[in-house]
PDB file of N, CA and C in Angstrom:
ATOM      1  N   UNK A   1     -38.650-120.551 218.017  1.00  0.00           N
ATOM      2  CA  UNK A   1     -38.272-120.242 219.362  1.00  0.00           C
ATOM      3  C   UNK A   1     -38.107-118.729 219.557  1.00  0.00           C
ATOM      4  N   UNK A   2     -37.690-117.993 218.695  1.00  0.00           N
ATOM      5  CA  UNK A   2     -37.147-116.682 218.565  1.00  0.00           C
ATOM      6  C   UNK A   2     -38.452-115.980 218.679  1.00  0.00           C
ATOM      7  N   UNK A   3     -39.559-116.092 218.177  1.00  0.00           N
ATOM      8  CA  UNK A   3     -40.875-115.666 217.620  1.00  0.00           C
ATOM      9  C   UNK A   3     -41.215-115.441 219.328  1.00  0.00           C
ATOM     10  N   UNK A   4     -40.871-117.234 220.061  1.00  0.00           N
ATOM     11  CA  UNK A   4     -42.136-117.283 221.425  1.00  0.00           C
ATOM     12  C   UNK A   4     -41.399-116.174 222.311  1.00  0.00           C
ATOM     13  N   UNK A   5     -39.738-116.490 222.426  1.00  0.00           N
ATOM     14  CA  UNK A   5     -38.779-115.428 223.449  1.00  0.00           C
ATOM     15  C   UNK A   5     -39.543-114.081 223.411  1.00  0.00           C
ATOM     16  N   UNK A   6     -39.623-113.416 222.293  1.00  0.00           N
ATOM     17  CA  UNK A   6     -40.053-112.400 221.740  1.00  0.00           C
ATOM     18  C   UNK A   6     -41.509-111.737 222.433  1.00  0.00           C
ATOM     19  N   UNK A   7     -42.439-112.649 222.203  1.00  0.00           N
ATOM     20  CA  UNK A   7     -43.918-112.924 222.984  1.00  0.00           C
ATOM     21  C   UNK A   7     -43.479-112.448 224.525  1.00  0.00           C
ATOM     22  N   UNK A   8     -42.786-113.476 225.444  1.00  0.00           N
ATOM     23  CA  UNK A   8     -42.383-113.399 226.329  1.00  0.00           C
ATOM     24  C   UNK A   8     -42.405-112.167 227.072  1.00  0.00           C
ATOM     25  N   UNK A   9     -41.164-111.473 226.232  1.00  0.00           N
ATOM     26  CA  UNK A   9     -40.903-109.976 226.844  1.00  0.00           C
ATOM     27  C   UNK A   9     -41.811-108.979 226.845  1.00  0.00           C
ATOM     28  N   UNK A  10     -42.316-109.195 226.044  1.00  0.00           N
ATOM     29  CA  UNK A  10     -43.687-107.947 226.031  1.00  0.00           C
ATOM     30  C   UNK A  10     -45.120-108.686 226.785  1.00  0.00           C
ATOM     31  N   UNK A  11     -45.297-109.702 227.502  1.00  0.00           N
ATOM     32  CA  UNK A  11     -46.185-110.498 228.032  1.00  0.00           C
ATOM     33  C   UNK A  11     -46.491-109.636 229.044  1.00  0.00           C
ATOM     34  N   UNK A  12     -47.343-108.934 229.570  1.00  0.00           N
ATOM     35  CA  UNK A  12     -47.240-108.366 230.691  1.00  0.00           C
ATOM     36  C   UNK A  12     -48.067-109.372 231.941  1.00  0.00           C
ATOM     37  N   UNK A  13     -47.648-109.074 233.426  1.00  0.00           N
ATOM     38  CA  UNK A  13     -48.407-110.253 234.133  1.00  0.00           C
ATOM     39  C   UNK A  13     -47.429-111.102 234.416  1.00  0.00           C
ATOM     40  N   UNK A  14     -47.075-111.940 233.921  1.00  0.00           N
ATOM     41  CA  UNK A  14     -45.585-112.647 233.816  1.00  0.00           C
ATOM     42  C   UNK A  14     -45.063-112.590 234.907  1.00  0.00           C
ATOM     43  N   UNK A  15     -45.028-113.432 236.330  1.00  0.00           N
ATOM     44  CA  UNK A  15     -43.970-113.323 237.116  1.00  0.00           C
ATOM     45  C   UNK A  15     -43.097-113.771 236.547  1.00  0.00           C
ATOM     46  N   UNK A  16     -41.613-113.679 237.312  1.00  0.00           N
ATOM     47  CA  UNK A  16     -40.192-113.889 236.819  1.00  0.00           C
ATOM     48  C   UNK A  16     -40.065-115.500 236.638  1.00  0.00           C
ATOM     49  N   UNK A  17     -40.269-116.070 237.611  1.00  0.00           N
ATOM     50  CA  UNK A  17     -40.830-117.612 237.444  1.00  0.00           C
ATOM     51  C   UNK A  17     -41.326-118.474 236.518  1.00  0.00           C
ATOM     52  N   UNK A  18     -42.543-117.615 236.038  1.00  0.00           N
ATOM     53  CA  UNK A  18     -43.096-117.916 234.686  1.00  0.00           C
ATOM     54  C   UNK A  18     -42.677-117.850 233.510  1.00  0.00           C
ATOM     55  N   UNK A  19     -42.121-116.200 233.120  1.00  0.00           N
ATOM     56  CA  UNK A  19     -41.220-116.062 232.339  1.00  0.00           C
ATOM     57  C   UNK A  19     -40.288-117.157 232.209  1.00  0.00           C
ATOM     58  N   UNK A  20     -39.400-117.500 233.110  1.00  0.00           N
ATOM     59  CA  UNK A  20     -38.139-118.397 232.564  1.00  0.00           C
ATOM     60  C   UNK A  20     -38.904-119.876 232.695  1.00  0.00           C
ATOM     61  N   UNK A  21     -40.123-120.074 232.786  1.00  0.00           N
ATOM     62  CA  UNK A  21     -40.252-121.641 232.300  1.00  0.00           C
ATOM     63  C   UNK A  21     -40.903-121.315 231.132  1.00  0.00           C
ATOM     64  N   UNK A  22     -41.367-120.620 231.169  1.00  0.00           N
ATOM     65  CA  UNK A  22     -42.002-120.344 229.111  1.00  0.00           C
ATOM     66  C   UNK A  22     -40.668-120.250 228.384  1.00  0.00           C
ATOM     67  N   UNK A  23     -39.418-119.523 229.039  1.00  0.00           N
ATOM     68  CA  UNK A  23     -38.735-119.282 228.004  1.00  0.00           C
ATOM     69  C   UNK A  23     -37.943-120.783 228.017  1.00  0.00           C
ATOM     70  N   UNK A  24     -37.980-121.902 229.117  1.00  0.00           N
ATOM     71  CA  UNK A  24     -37.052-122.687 229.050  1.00  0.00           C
ATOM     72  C   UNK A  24     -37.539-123.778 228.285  1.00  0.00           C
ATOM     73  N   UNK A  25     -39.452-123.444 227.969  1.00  0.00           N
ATOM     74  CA  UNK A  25     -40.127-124.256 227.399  1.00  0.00           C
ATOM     75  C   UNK A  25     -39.860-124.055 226.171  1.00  0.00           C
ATOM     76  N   UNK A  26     -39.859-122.911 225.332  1.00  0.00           N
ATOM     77  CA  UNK A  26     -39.454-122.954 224.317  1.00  0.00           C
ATOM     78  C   UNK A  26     -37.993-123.201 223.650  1.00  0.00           C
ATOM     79  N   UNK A  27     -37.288-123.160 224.091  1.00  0.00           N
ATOM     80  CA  UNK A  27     -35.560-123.663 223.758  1.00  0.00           C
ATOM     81  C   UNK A  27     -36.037-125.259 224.102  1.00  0.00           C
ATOM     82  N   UNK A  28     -36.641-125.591 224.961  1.00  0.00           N
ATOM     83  CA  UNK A  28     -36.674-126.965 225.215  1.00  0.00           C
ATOM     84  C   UNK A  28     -37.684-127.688 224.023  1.00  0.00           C
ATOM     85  N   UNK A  29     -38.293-126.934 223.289  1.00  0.00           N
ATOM     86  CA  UNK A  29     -39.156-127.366 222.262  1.00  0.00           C
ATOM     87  C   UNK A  29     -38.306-127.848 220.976  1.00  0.00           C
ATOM     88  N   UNK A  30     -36.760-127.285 220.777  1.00  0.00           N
ATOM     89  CA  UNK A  30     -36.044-127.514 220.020  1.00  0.00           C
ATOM     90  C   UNK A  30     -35.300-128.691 220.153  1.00  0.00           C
ATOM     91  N   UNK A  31     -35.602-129.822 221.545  1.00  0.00           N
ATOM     92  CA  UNK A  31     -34.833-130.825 221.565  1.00  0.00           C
ATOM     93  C   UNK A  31     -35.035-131.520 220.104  1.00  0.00           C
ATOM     94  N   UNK A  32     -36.141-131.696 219.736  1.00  0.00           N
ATOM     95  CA  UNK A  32     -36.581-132.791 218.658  1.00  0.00           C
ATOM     96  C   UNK A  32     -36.160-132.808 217.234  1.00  0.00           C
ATOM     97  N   UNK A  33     -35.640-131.255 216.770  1.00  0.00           N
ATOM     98  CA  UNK A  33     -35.081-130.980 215.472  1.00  0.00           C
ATOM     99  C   UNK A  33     -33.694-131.274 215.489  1.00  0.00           C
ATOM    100  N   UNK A  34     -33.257-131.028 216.904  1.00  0.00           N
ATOM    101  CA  UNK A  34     -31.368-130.628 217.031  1.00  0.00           C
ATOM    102  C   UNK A  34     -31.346-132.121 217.181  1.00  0.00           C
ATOM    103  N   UNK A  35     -32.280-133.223 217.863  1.00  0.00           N
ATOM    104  CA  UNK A  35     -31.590-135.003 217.931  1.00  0.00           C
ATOM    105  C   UNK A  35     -31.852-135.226 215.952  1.00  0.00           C
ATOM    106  N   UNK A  36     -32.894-134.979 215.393  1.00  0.00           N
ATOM    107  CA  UNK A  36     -32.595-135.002 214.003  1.00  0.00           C
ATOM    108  C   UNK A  36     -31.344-134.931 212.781  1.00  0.00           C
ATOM    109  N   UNK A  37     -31.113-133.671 213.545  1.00  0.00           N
ATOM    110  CA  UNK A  37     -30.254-133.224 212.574  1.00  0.00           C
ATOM    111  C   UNK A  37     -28.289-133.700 213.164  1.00  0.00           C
ATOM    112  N   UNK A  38     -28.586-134.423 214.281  1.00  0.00           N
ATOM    113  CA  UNK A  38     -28.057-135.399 214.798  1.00  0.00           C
ATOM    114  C   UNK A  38     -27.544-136.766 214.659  1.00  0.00           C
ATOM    115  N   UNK A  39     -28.626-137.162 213.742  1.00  0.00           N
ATOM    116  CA  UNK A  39     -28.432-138.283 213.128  1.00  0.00           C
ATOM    117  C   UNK A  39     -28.352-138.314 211.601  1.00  0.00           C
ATOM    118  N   UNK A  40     -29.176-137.172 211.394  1.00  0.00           N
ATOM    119  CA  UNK A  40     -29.103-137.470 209.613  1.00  0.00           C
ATOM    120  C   UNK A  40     -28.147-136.003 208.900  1.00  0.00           C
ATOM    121  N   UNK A  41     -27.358-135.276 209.544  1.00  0.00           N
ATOM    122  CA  UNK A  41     -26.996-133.898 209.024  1.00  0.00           C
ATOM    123  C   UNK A  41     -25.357-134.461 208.780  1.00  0.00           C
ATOM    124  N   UNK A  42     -24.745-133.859 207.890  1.00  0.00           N
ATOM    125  CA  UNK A  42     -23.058-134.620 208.032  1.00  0.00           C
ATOM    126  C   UNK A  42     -22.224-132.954 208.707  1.00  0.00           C
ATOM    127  N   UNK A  43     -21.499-133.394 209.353  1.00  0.00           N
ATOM    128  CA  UNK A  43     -20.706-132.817 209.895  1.00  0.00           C
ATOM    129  C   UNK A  43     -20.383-131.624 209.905  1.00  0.00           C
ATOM    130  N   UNK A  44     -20.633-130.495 208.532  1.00  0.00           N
ATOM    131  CA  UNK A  44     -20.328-129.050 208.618  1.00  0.00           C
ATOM    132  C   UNK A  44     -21.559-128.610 209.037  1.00  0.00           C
ATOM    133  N   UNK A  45     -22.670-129.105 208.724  1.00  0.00           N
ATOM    134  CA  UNK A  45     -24.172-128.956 209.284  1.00  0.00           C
ATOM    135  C   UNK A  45     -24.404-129.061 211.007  1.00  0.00           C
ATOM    136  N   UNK A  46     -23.953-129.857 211.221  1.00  0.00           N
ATOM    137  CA  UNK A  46     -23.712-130.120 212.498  1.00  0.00           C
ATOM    138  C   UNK A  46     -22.900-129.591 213.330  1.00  0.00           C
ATOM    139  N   UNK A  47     -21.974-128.765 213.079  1.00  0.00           N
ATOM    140  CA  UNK A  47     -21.088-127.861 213.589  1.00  0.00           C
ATOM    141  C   UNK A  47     -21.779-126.332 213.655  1.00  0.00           C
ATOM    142  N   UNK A  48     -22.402-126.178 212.745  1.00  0.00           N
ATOM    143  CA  UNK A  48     -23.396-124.516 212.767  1.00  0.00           C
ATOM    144  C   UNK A  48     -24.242-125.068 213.485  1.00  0.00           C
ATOM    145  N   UNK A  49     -25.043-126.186 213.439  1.00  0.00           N
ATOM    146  CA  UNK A  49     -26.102-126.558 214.585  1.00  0.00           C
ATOM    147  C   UNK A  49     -25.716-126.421 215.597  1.00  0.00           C
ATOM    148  N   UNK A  50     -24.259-126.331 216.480  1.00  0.00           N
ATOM    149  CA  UNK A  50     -23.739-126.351 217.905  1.00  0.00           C
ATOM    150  C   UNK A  50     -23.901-124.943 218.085  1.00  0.00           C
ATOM    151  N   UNK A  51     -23.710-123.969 217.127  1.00  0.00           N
ATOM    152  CA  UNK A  51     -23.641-122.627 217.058  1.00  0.00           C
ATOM    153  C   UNK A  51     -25.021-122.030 217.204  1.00  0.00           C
ATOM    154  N   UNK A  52     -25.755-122.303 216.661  1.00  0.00           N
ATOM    155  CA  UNK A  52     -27.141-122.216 216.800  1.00  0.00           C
ATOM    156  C   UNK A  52     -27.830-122.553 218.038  1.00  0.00           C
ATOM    157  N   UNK A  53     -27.220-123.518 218.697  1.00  0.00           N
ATOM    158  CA  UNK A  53     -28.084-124.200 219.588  1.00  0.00           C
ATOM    159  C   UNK A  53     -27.258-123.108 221.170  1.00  0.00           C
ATOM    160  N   UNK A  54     -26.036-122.531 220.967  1.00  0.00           N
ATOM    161  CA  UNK A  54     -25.430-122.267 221.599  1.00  0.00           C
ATOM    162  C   UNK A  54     -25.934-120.892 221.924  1.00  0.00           C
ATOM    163  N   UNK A  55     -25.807-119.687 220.545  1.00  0.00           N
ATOM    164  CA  UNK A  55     -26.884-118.614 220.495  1.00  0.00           C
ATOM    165  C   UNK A  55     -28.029-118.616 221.380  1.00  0.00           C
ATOM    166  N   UNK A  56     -28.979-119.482 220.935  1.00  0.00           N
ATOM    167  CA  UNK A  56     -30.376-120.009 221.317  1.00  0.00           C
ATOM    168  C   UNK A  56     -30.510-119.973 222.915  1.00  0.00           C
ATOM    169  N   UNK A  57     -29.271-120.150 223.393  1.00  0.00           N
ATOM    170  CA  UNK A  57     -29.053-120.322 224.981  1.00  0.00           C
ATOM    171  C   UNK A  57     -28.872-119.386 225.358  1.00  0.00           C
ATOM    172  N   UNK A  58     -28.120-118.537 224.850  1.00  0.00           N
ATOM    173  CA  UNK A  58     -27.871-116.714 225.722  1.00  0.00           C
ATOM    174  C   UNK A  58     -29.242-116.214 225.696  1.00  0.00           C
ATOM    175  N   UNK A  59     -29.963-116.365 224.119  1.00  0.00           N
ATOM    176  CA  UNK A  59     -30.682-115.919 224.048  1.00  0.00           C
ATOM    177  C   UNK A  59     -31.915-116.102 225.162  1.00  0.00           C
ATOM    178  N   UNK A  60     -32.108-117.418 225.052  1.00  0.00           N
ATOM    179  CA  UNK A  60     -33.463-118.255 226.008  1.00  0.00           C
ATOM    180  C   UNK A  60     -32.762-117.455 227.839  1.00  0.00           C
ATOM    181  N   UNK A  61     -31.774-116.923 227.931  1.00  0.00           N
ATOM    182  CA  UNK A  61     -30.644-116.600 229.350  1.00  0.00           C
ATOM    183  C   UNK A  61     -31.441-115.433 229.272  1.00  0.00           C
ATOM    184  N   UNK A  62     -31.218-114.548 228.596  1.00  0.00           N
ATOM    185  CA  UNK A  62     -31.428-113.249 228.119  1.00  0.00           C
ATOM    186  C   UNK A  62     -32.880-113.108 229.128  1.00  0.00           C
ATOM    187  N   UNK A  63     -33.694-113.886 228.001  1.00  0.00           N
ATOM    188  CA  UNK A  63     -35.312-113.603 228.381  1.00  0.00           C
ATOM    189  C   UNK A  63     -35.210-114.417 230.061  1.00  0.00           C
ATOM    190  N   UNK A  64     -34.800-115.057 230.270  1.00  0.00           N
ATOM    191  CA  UNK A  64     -34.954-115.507 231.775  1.00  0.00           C
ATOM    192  C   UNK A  64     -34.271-114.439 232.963  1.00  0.00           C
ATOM    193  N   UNK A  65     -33.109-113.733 232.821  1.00  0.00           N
ATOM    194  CA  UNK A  65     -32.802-112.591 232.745  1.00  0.00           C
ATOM    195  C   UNK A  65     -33.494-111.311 233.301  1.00  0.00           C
ATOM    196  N   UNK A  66     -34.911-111.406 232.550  1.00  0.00           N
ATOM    197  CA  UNK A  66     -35.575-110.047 232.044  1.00  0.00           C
ATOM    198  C   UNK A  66     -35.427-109.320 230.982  1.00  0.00           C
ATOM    199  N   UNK A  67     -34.259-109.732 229.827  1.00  0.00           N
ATOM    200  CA  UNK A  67     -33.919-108.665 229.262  1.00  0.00           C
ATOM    201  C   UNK A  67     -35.003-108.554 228.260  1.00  0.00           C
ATOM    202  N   UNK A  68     -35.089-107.373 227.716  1.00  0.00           N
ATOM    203  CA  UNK A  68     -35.965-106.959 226.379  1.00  0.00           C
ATOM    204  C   UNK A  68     -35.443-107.284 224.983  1.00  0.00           C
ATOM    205  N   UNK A  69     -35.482-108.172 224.604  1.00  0.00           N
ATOM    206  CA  UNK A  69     -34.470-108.579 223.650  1.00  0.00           C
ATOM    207  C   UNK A  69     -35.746-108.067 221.777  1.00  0.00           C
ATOM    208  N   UNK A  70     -36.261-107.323 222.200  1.00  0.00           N
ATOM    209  CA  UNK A  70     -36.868-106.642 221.307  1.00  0.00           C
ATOM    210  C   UNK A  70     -36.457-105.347 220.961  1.00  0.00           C
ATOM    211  N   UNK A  71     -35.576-104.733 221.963  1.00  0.00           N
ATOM    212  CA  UNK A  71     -34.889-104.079 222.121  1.00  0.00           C
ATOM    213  C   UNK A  71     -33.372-103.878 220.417  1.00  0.00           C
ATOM    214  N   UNK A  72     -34.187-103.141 219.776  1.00  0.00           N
ATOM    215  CA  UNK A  72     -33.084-102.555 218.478  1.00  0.00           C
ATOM    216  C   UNK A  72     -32.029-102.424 218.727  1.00  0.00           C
ATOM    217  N   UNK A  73     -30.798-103.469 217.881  1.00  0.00           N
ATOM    218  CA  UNK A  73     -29.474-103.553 218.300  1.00  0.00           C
ATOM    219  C   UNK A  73     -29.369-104.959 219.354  1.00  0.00           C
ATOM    220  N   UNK A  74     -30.377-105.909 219.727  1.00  0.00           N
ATOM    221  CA  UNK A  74     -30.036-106.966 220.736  1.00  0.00           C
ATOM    222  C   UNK A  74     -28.762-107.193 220.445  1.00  0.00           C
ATOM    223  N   UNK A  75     -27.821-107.845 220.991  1.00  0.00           N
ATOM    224  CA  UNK A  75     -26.394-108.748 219.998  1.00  0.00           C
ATOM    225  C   UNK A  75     -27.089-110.140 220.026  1.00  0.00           C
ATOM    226  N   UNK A  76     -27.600-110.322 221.357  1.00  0.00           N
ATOM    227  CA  UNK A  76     -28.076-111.664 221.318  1.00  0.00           C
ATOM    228  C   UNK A  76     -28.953-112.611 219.999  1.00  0.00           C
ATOM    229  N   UNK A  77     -29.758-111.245 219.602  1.00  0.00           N
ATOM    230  CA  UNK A  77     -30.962-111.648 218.865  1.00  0.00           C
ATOM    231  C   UNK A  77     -29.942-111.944 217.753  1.00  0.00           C
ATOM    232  N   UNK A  78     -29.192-110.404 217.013  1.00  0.00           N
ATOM    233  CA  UNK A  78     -28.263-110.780 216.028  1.00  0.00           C
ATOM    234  C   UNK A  78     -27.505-111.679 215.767  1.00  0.00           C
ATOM    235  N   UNK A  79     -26.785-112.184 216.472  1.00  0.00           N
ATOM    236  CA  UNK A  79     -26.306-113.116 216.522  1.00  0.00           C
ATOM    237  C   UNK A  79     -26.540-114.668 216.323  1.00  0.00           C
ATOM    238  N   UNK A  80     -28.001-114.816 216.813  1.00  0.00           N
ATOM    239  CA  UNK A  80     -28.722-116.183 216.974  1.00  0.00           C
ATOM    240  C   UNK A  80     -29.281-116.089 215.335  1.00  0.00           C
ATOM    241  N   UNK A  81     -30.064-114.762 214.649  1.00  0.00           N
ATOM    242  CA  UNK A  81     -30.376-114.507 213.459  1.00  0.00           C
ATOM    243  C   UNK A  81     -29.225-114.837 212.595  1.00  0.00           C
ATOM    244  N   UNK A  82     -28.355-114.575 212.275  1.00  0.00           N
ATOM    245  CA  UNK A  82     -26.754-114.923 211.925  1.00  0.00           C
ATOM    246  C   UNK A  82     -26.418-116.682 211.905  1.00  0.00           C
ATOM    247  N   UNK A  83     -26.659-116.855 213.057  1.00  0.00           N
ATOM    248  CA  UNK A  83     -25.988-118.524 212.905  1.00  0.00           C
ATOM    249  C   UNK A  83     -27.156-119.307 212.335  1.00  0.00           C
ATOM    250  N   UNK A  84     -28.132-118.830 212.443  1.00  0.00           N
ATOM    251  CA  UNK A  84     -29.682-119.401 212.051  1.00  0.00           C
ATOM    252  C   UNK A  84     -29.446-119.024 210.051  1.00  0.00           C
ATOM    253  N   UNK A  85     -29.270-117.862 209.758  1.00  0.00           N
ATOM    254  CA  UNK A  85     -28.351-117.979 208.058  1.00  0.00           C
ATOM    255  C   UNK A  85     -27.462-119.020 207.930  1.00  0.00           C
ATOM    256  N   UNK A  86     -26.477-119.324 208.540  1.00  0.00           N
ATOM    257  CA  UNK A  86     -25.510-119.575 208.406  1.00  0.00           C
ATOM    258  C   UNK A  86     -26.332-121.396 208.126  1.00  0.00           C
ATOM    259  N   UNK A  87     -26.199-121.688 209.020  1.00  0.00           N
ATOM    260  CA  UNK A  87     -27.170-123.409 208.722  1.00  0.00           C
ATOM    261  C   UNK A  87     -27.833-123.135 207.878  1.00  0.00           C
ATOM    262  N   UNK A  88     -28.586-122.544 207.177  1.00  0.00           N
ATOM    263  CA  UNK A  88     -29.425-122.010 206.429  1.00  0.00           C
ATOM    264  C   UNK A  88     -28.693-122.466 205.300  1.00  0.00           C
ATOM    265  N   UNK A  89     -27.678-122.084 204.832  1.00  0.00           N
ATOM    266  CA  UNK A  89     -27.054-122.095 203.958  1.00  0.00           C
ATOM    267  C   UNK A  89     -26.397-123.508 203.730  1.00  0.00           C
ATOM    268  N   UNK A  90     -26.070-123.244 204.489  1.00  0.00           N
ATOM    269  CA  UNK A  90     -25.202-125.159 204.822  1.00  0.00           C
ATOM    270  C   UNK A  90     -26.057-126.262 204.642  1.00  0.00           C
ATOM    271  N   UNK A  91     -27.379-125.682 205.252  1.00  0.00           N
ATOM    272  CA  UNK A  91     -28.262-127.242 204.772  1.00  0.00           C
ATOM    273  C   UNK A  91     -28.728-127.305 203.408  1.00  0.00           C
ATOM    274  N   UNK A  92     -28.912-125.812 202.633  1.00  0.00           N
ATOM    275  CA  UNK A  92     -29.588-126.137 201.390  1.00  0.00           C
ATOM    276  C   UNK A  92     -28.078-126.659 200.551  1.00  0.00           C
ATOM    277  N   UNK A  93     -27.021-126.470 200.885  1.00  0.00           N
ATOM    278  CA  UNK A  93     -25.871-126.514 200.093  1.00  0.00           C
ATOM    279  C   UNK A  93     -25.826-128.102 200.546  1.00  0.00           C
ATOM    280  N   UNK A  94     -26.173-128.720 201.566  1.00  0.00           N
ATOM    281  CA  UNK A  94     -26.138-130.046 201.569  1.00  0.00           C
ATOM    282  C   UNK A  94     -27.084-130.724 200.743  1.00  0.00           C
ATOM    283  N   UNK A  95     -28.511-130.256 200.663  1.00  0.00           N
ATOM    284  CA  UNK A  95     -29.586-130.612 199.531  1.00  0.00           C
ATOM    285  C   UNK A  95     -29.083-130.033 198.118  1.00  0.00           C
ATOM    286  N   UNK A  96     -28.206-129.388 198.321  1.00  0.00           N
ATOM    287  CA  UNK A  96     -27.512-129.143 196.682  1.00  0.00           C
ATOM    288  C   UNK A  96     -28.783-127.986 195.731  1.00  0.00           C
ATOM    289  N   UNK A  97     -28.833-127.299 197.087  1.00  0.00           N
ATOM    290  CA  UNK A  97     -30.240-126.116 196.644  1.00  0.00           C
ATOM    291  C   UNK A  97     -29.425-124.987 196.567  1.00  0.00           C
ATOM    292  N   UNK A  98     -29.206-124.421 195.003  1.00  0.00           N
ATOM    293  CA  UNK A  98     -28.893-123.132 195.017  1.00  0.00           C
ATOM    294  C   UNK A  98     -29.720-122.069 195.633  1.00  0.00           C
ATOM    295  N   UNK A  99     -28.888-121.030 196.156  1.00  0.00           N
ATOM    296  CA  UNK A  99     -29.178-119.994 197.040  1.00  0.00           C
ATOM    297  C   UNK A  99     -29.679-118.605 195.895  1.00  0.00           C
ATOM    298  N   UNK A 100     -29.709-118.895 194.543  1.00  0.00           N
ATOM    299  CA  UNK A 100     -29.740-118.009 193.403  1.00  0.00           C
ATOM    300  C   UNK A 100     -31.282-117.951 193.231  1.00  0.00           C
ATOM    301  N   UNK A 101     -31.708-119.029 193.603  1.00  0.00           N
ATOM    302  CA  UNK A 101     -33.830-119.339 193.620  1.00  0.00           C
ATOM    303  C   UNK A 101     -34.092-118.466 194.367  1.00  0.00           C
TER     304      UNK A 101
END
């Protein structure tokens, strides 16, 4: 999702219109992983997933917005990069995957 937002802002052509259904298309592309991890993730997994999914929303705001979120220093971007580690961690620690590989 982060990759398409990204696309987005530098898209030139783009009415404002367009922009925020590409960007609402892509956050909306994430319904299918977040009902997943919904049913099969246990509970500390699922709590960074709210965080993630929550990020994901300023962010997907951001680009609907206008903002340039390519822009060095985003908080938005940082932030969404951050909770996106953070599950990161939590899920391989749920697969019992050291982080030392």
């Amino acid at each position: 999702m982060r990759a398409q937002l990204r696309i987005l802002v530098v898209t030139s052509g783009l009415s404002d219109e367009e922009r925020a259904n590409r960007a609402r298309a892509a956050y909306n592309s994430c319904f299918a992983p977040r009902y997943e991890l919904e049913v099969s993730a246990p509970q500390s997994v699922l709590f960074l997933a709210h965080d993630v999914d929550e990020r994901a929303r300023v962010l997907r705001d951001e680009v609907v917005e206008g903002t340039n979120i390519q822009v060095e220093g985003s908080e938005a971007v940082t932030e969404y990069v951050d909770a996106m580690r953070r599950i990161s961690v939590a899920m391989r620690a749920d697969l019992g995957v050291s982080d030392s590989n």
